[in-house]
Protein backbone atom coordinates (compact mmCIF):
# COMPACT_ATOMS: atom_id res chain seq x y z
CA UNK A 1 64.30 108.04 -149.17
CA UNK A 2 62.31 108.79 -146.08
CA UNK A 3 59.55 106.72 -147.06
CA UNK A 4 61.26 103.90 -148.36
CA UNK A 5 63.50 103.78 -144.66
CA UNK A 6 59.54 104.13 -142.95
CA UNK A 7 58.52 101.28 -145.01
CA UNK A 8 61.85 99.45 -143.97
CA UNK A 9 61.72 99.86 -140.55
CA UNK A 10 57.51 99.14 -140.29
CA UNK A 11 57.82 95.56 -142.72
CA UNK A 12 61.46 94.73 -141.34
CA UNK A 13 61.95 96.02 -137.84
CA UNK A 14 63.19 98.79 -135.95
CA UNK A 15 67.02 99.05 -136.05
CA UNK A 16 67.30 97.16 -139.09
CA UNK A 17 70.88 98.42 -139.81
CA UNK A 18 72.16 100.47 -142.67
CA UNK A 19 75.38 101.71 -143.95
CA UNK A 20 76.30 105.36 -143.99
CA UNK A 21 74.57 108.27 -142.56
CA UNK A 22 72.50 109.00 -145.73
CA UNK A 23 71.43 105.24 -146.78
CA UNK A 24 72.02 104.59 -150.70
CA UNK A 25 69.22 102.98 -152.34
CA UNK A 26 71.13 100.49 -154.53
CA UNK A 27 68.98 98.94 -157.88
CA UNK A 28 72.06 97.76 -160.32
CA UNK A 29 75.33 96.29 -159.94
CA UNK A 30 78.15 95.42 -162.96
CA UNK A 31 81.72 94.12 -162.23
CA UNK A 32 83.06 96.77 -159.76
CA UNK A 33 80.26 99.39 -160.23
CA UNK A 34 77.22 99.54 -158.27
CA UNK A 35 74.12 102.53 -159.38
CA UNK A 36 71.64 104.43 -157.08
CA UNK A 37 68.09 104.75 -157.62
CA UNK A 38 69.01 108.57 -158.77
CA UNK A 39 71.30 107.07 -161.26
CA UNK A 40 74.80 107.63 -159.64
CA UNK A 41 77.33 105.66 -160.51
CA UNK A 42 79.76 103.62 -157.34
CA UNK A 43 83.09 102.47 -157.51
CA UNK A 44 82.43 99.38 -154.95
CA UNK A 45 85.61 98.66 -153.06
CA UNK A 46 83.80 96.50 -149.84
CA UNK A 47 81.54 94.25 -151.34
CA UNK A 48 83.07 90.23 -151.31
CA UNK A 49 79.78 88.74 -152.05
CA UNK A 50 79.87 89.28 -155.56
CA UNK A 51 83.65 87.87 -155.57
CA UNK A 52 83.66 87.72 -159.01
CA UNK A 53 81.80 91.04 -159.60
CA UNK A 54 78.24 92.45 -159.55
CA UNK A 55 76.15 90.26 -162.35
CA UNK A 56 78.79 87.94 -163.62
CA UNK A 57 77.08 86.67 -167.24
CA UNK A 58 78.48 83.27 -166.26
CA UNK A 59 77.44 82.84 -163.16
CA UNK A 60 74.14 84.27 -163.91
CA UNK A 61 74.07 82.25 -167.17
CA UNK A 62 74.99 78.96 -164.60
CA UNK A 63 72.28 79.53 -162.19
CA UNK A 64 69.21 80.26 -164.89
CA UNK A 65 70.45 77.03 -166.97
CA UNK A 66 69.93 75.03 -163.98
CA UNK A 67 67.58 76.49 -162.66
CA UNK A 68 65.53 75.28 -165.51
CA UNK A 69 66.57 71.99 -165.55
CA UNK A 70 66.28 70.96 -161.91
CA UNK A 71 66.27 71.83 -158.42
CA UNK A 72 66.37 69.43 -155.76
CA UNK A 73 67.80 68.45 -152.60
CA UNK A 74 70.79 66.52 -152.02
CA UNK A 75 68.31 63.15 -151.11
CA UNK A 76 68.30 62.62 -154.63
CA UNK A 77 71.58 61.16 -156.67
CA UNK A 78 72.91 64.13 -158.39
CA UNK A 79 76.62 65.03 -160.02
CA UNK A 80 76.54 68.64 -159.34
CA UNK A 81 77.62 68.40 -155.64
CA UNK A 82 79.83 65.81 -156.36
CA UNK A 83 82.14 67.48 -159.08
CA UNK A 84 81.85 70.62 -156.91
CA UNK A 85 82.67 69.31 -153.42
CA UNK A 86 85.56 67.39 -155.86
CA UNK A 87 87.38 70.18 -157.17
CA UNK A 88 87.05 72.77 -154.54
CA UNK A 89 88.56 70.27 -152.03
CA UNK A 90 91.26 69.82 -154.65
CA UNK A 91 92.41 73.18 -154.09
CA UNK A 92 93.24 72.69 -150.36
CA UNK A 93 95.70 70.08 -148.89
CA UNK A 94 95.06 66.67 -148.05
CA UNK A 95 93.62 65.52 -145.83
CA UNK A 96 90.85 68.25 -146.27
CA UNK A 97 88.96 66.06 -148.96
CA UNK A 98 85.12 65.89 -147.93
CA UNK A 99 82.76 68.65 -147.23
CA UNK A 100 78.98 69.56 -146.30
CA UNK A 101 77.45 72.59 -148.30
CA UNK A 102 74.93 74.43 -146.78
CA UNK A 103 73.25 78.10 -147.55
CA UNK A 104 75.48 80.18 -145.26
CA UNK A 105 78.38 80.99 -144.23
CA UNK A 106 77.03 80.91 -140.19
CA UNK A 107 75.13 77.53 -140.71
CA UNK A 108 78.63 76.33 -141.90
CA UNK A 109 80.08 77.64 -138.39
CA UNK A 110 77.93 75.98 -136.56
CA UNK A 111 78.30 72.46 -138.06
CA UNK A 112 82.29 73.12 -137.18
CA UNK A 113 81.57 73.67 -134.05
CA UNK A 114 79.89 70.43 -133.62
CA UNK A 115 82.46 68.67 -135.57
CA UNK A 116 84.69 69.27 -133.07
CA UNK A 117 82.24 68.39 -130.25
CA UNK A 118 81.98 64.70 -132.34
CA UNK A 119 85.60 64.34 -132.53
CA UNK A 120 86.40 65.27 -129.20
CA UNK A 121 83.24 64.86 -127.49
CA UNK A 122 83.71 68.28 -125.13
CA UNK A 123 82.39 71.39 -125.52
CA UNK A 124 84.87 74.27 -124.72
CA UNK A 125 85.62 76.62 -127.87
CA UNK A 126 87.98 79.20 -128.11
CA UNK A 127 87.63 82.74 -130.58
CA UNK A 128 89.11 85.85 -130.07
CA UNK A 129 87.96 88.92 -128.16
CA UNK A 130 86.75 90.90 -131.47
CA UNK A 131 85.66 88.38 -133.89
CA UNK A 132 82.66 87.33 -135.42
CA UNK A 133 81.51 84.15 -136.98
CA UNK A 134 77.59 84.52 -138.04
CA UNK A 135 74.57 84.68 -136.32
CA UNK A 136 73.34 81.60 -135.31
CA UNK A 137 72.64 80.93 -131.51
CA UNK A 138 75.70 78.66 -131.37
CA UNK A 139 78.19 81.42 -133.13
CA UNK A 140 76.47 84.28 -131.82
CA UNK A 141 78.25 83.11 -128.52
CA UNK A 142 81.42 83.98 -129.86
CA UNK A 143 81.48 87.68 -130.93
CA UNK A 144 81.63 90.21 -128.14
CA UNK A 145 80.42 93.28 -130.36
CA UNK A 146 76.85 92.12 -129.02
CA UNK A 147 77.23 89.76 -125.79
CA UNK A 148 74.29 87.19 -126.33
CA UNK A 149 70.94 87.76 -123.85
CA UNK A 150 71.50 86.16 -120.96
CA UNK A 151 75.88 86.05 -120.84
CA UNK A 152 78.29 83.65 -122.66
CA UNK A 153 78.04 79.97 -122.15
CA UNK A 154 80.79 78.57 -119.73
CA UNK A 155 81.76 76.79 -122.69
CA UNK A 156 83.34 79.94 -124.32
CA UNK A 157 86.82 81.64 -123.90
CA UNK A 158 87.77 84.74 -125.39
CA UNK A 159 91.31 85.55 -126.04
CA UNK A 160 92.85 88.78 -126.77
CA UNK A 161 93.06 89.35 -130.49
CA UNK A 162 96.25 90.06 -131.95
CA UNK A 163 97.22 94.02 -132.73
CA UNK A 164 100.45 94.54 -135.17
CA UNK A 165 100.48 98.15 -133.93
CA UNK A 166 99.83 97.42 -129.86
CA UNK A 167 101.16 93.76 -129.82
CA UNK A 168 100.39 91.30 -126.78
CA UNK A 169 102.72 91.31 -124.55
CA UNK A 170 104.21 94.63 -125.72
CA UNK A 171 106.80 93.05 -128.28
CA UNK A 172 106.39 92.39 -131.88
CA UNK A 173 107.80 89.22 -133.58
CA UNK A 174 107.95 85.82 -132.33
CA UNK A 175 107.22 86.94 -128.56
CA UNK A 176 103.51 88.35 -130.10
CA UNK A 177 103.04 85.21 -131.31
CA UNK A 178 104.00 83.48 -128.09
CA UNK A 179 101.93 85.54 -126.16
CA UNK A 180 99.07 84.66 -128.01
CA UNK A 181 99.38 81.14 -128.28
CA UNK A 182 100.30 81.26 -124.13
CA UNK A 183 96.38 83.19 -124.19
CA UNK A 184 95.24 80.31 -126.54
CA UNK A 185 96.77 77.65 -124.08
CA UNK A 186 95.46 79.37 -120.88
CA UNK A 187 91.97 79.31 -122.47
CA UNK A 188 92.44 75.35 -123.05
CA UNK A 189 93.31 74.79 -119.72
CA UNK A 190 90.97 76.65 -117.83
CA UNK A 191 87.79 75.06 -120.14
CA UNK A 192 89.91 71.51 -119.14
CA UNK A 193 89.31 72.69 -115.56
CA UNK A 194 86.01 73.73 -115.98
CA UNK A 195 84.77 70.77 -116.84
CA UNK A 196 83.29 71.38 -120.23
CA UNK A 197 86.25 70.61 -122.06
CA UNK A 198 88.09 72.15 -125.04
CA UNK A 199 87.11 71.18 -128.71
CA UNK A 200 87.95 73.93 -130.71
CA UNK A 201 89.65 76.89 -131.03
CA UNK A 202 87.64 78.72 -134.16
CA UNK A 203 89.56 82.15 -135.95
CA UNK A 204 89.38 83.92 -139.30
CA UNK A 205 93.14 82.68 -140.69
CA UNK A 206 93.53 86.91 -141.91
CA UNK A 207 91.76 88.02 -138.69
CA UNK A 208 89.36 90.00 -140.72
CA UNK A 209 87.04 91.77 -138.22
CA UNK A 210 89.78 91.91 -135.95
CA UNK A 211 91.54 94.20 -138.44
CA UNK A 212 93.59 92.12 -140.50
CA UNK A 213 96.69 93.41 -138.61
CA UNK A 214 99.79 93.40 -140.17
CA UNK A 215 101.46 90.14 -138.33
CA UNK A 216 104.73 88.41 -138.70
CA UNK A 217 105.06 85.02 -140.97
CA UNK A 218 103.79 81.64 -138.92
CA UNK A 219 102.28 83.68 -136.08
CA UNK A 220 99.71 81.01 -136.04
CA UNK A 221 101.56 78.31 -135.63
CA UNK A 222 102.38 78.17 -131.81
CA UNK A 223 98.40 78.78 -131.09
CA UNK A 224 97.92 75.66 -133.54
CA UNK A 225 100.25 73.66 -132.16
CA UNK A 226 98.70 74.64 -128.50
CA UNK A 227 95.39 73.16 -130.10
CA UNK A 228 96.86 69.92 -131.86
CA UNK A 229 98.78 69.07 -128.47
CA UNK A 230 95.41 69.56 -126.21
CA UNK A 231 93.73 67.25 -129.02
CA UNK A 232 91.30 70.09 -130.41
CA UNK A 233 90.32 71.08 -133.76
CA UNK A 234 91.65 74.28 -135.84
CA UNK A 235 88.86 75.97 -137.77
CA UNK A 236 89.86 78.81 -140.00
CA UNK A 237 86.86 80.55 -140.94
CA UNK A 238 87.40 81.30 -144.75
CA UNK A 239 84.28 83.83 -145.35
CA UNK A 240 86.43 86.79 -145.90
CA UNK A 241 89.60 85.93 -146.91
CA UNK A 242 89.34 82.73 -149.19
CA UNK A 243 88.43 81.84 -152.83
CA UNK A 244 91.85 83.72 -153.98
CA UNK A 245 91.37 87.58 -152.15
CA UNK A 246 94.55 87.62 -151.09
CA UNK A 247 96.43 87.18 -153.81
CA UNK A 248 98.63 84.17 -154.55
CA UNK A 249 97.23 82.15 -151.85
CA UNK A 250 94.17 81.10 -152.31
CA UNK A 251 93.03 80.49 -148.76
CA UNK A 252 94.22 82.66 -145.76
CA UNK A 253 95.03 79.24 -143.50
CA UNK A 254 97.73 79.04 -146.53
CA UNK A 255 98.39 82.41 -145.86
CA UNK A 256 99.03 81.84 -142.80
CA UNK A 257 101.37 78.64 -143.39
CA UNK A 258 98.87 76.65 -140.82
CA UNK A 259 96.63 73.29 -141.94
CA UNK A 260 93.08 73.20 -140.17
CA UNK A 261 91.14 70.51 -139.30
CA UNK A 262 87.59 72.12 -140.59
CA UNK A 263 87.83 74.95 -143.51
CA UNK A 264 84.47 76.93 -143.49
CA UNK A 265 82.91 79.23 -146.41
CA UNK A 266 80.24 81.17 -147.50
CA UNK A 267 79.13 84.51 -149.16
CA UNK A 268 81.71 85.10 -151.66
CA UNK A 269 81.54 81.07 -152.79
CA UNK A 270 78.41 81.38 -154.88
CA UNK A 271 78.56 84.77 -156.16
CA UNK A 272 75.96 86.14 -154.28
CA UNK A 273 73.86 83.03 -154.42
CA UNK A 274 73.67 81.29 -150.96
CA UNK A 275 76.04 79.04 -150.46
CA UNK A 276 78.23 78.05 -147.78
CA UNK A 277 80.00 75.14 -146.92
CA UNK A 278 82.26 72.83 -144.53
CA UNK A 279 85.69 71.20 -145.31
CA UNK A 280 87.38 68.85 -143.43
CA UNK A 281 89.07 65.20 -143.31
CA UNK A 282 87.04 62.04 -144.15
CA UNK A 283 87.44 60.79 -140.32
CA UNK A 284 85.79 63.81 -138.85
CA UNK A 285 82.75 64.09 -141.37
CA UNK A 286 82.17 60.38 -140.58
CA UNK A 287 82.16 61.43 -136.59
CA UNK A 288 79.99 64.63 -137.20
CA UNK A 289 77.47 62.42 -139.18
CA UNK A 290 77.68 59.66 -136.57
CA UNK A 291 77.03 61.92 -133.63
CA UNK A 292 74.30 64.48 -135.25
CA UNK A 293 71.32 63.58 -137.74
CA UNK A 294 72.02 66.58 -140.05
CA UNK A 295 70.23 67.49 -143.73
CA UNK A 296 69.93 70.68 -144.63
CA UNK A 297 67.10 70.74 -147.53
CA UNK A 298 68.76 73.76 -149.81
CA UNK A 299 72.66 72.93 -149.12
CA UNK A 300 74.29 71.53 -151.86
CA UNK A 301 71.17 71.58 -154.31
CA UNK A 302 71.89 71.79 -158.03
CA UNK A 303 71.51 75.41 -158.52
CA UNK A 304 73.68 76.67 -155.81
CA UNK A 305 76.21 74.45 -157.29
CA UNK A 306 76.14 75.40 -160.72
CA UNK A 307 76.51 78.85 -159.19
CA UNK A 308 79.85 78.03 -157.11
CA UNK A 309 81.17 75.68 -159.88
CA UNK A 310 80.61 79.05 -161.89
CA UNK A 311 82.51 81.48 -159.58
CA UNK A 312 85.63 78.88 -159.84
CA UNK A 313 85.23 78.65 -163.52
CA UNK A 314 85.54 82.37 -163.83
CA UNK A 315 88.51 82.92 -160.71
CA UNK A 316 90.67 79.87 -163.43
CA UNK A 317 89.56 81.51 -166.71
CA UNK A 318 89.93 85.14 -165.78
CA UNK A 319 93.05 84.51 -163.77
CA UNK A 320 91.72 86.94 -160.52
CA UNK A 321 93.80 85.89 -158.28
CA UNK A 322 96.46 86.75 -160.11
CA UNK A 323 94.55 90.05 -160.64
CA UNK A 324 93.92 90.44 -157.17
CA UNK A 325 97.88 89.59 -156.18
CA UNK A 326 99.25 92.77 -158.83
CA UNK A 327 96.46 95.02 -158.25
CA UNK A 328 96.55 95.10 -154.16
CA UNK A 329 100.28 95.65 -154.45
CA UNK A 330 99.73 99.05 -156.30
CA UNK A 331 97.05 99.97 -154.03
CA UNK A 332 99.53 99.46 -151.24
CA UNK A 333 102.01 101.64 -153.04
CA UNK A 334 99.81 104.09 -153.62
CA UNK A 335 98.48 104.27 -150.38
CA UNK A 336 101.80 104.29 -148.74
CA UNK A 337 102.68 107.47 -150.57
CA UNK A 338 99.24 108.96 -149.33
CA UNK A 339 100.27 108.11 -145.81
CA UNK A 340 103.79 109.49 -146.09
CA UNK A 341 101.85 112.96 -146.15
CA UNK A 342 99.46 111.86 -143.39
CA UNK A 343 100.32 111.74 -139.71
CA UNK A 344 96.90 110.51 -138.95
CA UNK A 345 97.78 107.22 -141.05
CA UNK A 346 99.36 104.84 -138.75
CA UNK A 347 99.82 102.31 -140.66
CA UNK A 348 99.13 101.00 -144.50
CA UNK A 349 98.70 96.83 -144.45
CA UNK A 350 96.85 94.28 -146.49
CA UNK A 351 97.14 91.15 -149.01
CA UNK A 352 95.49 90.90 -152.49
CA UNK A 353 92.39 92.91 -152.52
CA UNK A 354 91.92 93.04 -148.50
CA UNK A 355 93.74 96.24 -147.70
CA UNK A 356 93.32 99.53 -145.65
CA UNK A 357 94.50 101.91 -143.64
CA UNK A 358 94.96 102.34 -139.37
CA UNK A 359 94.03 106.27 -138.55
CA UNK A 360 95.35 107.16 -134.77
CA UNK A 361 95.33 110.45 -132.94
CA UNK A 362 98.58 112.09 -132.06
CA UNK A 363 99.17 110.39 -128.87
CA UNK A 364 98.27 107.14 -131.66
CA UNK A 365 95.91 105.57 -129.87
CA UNK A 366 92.85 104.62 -132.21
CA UNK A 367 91.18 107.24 -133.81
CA UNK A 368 87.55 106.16 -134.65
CA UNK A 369 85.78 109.21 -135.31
CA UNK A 370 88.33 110.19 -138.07
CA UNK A 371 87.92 107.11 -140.28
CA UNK A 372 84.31 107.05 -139.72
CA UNK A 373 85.07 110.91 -141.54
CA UNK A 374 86.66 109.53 -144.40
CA UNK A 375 84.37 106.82 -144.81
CA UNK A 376 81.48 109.74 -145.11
CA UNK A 377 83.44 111.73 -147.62
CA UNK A 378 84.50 108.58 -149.72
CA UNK A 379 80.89 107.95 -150.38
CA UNK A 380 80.66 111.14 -151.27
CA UNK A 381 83.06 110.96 -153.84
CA UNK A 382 81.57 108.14 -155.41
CA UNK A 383 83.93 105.09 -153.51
CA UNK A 384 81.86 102.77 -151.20
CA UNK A 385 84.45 101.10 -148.17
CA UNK A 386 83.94 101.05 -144.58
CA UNK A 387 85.62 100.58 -141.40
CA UNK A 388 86.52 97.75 -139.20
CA UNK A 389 89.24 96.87 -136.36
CA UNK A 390 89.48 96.40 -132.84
CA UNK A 391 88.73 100.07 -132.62
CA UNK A 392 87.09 100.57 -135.40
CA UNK A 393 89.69 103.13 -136.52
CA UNK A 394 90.41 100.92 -139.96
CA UNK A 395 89.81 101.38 -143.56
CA UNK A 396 88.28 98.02 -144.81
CA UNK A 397 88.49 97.71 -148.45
CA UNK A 398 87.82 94.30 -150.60
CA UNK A 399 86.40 95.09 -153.66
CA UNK A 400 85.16 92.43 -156.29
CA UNK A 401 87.67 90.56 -157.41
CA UNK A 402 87.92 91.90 -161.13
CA UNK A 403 89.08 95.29 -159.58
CA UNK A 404 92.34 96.63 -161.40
CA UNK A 405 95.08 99.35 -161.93
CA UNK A 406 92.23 101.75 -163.39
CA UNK A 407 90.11 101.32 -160.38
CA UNK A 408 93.40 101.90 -158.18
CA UNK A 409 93.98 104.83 -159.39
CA UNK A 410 90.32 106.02 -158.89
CA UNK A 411 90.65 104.94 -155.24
CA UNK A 412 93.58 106.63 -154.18
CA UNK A 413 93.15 109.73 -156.02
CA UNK A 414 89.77 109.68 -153.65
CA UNK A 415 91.20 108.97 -151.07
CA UNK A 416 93.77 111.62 -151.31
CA UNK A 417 91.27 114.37 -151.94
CA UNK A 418 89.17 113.24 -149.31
CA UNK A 419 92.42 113.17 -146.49
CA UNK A 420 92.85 117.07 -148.14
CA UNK A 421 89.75 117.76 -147.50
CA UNK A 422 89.17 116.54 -144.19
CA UNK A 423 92.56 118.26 -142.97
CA UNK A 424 91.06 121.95 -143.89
C-alpha cells in the first residue's frame, strides 16, 4: 500500500486526495459490491456513478457493441444522440425538450452558466454558501470549500444554504423558505447594482453537498419565483440526485415541485462512462449557440450514448426507481429506530437511496469528529459511506441503485454495532 500511494503521489501529484485514513485499493466491482486487492469483499453504499451498479452486463454489453461499430463525433449524422437526447428529454416537462451532451458533469455547468449569460446577456450568478458544481474555472467560482486563487469574481453571490435543523431566519416552515428566497433576492439586487447583472441563480434541487436537509414541500418556489421575476434562469444541477435516486421522482427539481430553465447531468447518466449533459428549452439552446461557437469533440459520440441509452434501458426494465422508492423507506425506518437509542443522532432524513444521518454534540451543534468516527469504523465493518453537510457532521449514503431490503439490513445492523462500539 505504501508503495502504490508513493507511486500515486510521484506520477499524479502531491495531495492527490483519497478516502479514508487507510486508502482501499479497489480492483472489482459487481452490483452493490466492490473487492480489495486483498480480496475483501464491500457493501458500497456512496458510489452514484455506477447508478445502475458496478459492471452492469448491459451497459457493458452497450458500450463494447458500439464500440466496435463506430465512434465518432457528433459532426457526422448519427441516430444515437438523437433517440437519446429524445427520450431522456421525454422524461422531464415541456418545455425542457433539447439538450447538449458533453463528457462531464462540470463541462455541463459551465455551458449553463453561459446559457444564461446568452439569454440574458449579464453575468451575475447566484449558488449557495456550501455547494459545489465541478471544477472548471467558471464553476470552481462557486464553491467556497476552496475559494479560487486570486478571490471570487464580482460576478458571484453566495447565499446562505438552507439548514432543516438551524433554519434561516430561526423559524422552520414557510418563513425558512422566505428567508431564503429574501437572501436569493438580495443577491439579485446587489449584482443589478453592481453592474454585472444577474443571469442565474445555479443549486442542486436536493441540496446534496449542502446536506440534503430535511426541508418543507415547495421551499423552492419563492427563490424561483425571485429568479423568474428578475428575468434569470433556474438551473438545478441534477448530478446527484437525478436519473430516479430519489425514489418516485425521477429528478429532484420534481422533487422539489419547481420547473428550471437548464437541467444539468453527469456521472451517474452513463454508468460510469463519461457523460454529461445540458437540458433546456429550444429558445435558449438557439441563444447559447448564437452567442458561443461550442463543439465538444467526445460529447454525444455514439459510444457514450449507447452507454446512457443503456443505463435508462436498465432503470425501465429493472424498475429501480421503484426499488430505490421501497428500499430508502426501510432504511429510514431502520435508522430511525437506531437513532431512538442515540442522542448523538440529531436527525434521520433522506429520499430514495440518498439518506443519512445528522450527529451533534450535546449542546447539538455539529459534531464532525464523531461522524468522521463512524465513517472509520463502517469501513471497517465492510460498509463504504462518507460524510457531507454544512459541517460535515452528516452520514452520506447513495448506494447503486439495485441496492435492496437484504443490503438494508446489512447496513443498519453495521451501523448499529458500529454506534455500540463507538459509545464504549
Amino acid at each position: 500500500m505504501s508503495d502504490l500511494l508513493a507511486r500515486r503521489a510521484a506520477l499524479l501529484g502531491p495531495g492527490m486526495a483519497t478516502f479514508y485514513r487507510q486508502p482501499r485499493h479497489i480492483v472489482r466491482g459487481e452490483g452493490v459490491w466492490l473487492w480489495d486487492a486483498e480480496g475483501r469483499k464491500y457493501l458500497d453504499c456512496y458510489n452514484n456513478v455506477p447508478h445502475v451498479g458496478h459492471c452492469h452486463p448491459r451497459v457493458v454489453e452497450a458500450i463494447c457493441r458500439q464500440a466496435s461499430t463506430l465512434n465518432t463525433h457528433t459532426r457526422y449524422l448519427h441516430e444515437g444522440i438523437l433517440d437519446y437526447v429524445e427520450r431522456l428529454c421525454a422524461t422531464m416537462a415541456a418545455p425542457l425538450r433539447s439538450a447538449i451532451l458533453t463528457c462531464t458533469g462540470s463541462e455541463a455547468n459551465d455551458i449553463a452558466l453561459r446559457m444564461a449569460q446568452a439569454v440574458t446577456g449579464k453575468t451575475g450568478v447566484i449558488a449557495t454558501d456550501h455547494t459545489y458544481h465541478g471544477n472548471t474555472a467558471a464553476v470552481s467560482q462557486l464553491s467556497t470549500r476552496m475559494p479560487p486563487i486570486g478571490g471570487y469574481g464580482g460576478h458571484v453571490r453566495h447565499v446562505p444554504a438552507p439548514d432543516g435543523l438551524r433554519p434561516l431566519g430561526g423559524e422552520k416552515g414557510a418563513a425558512h423558505a422566505a428567508a431564503f428566497a429574501a437572501a436569493v433576492q438580495a443577491a439579485i439586487d446587489d449584482l443589478e447594482a453592481s453592474g454585472h447583472g444577474f443571469s442565474a441563480l445555479i443549486v442542486c434541487p436536493y441540496f446534496a453537498n449542502e446536506g440534503f436537509p430535511a426541508l418543507e414541500e415547495g421551499f423552492l418556489r419563492p427563490a424561483a419565483e425571485a429568479v423568474k421575476r428578475a428575468g434569470g434562469l433556474l438551473i438545478a444541477d441534477e448530478v446527484q440526485p437525478g436519473f430516479g435516486r430519489l425514489g418516485r421522482h425521477f429528478w429532484g427539481h420534481q422533487r422539489a415541485g419547481v420547473q428550471p430553465d437548464v437541467v444539468t447531468l453527469g456521472k451517474p447518466m452513463g454508468n460510469g462512462h463519461p457523460i454529461g449533459g445540458v437540458v433546456t428549452a429550444p429558445d435558449i439552446l438557439a441563444a447559447f449557440r448564437k452567442a458561443f461557437r461550442y463543439f465538444n469533440t467526445f460529447g454525444g459520440n455514439p459510444v457514450s450514448c449507447a452507454a446512457a441509452m443503456a443505463v435508462l434501458d436498465v432503470l425501465e426494465q429493472e424498475q429501480l426507481p421503484q426499488n430505490a422508492e421501497r428500499t430508502g423507506a426501510l432504511v429510514l425506518e431502520q435508522f430511525r429506530t437506531i437513532a431512538a437509542r442515540h442522542p448523538r443522532i440529531a436527525e434521520v432524513r433522506g429520499a430514495g437511496l440518498f439518506f443519512g444521518a445528522e450527529f451533534v454534540r450535546p449542546d447539538g451543534s455539529p459534531d464532525a469528529e464523531f461522524c468522521a468516527e463512524v465513517v472509520e469504523a463502517m469501513l471497517a465493518r465492510g460498509v463504504i459511506l462518507n460524510r457531507l453537510g454544512i459541517g460535515m457532521n452528516t452520514l452520506k449514503i447513495r448506494p447503486p441503485l439495485p441496492f435492496g431490503p437484504a443490503e438494508a439490513q446489512m447496513l443498519a445492523d453495521a451501523l448499529a454495532d458500529a454506534l455500540a462500539e463507538l459509545d464504549r
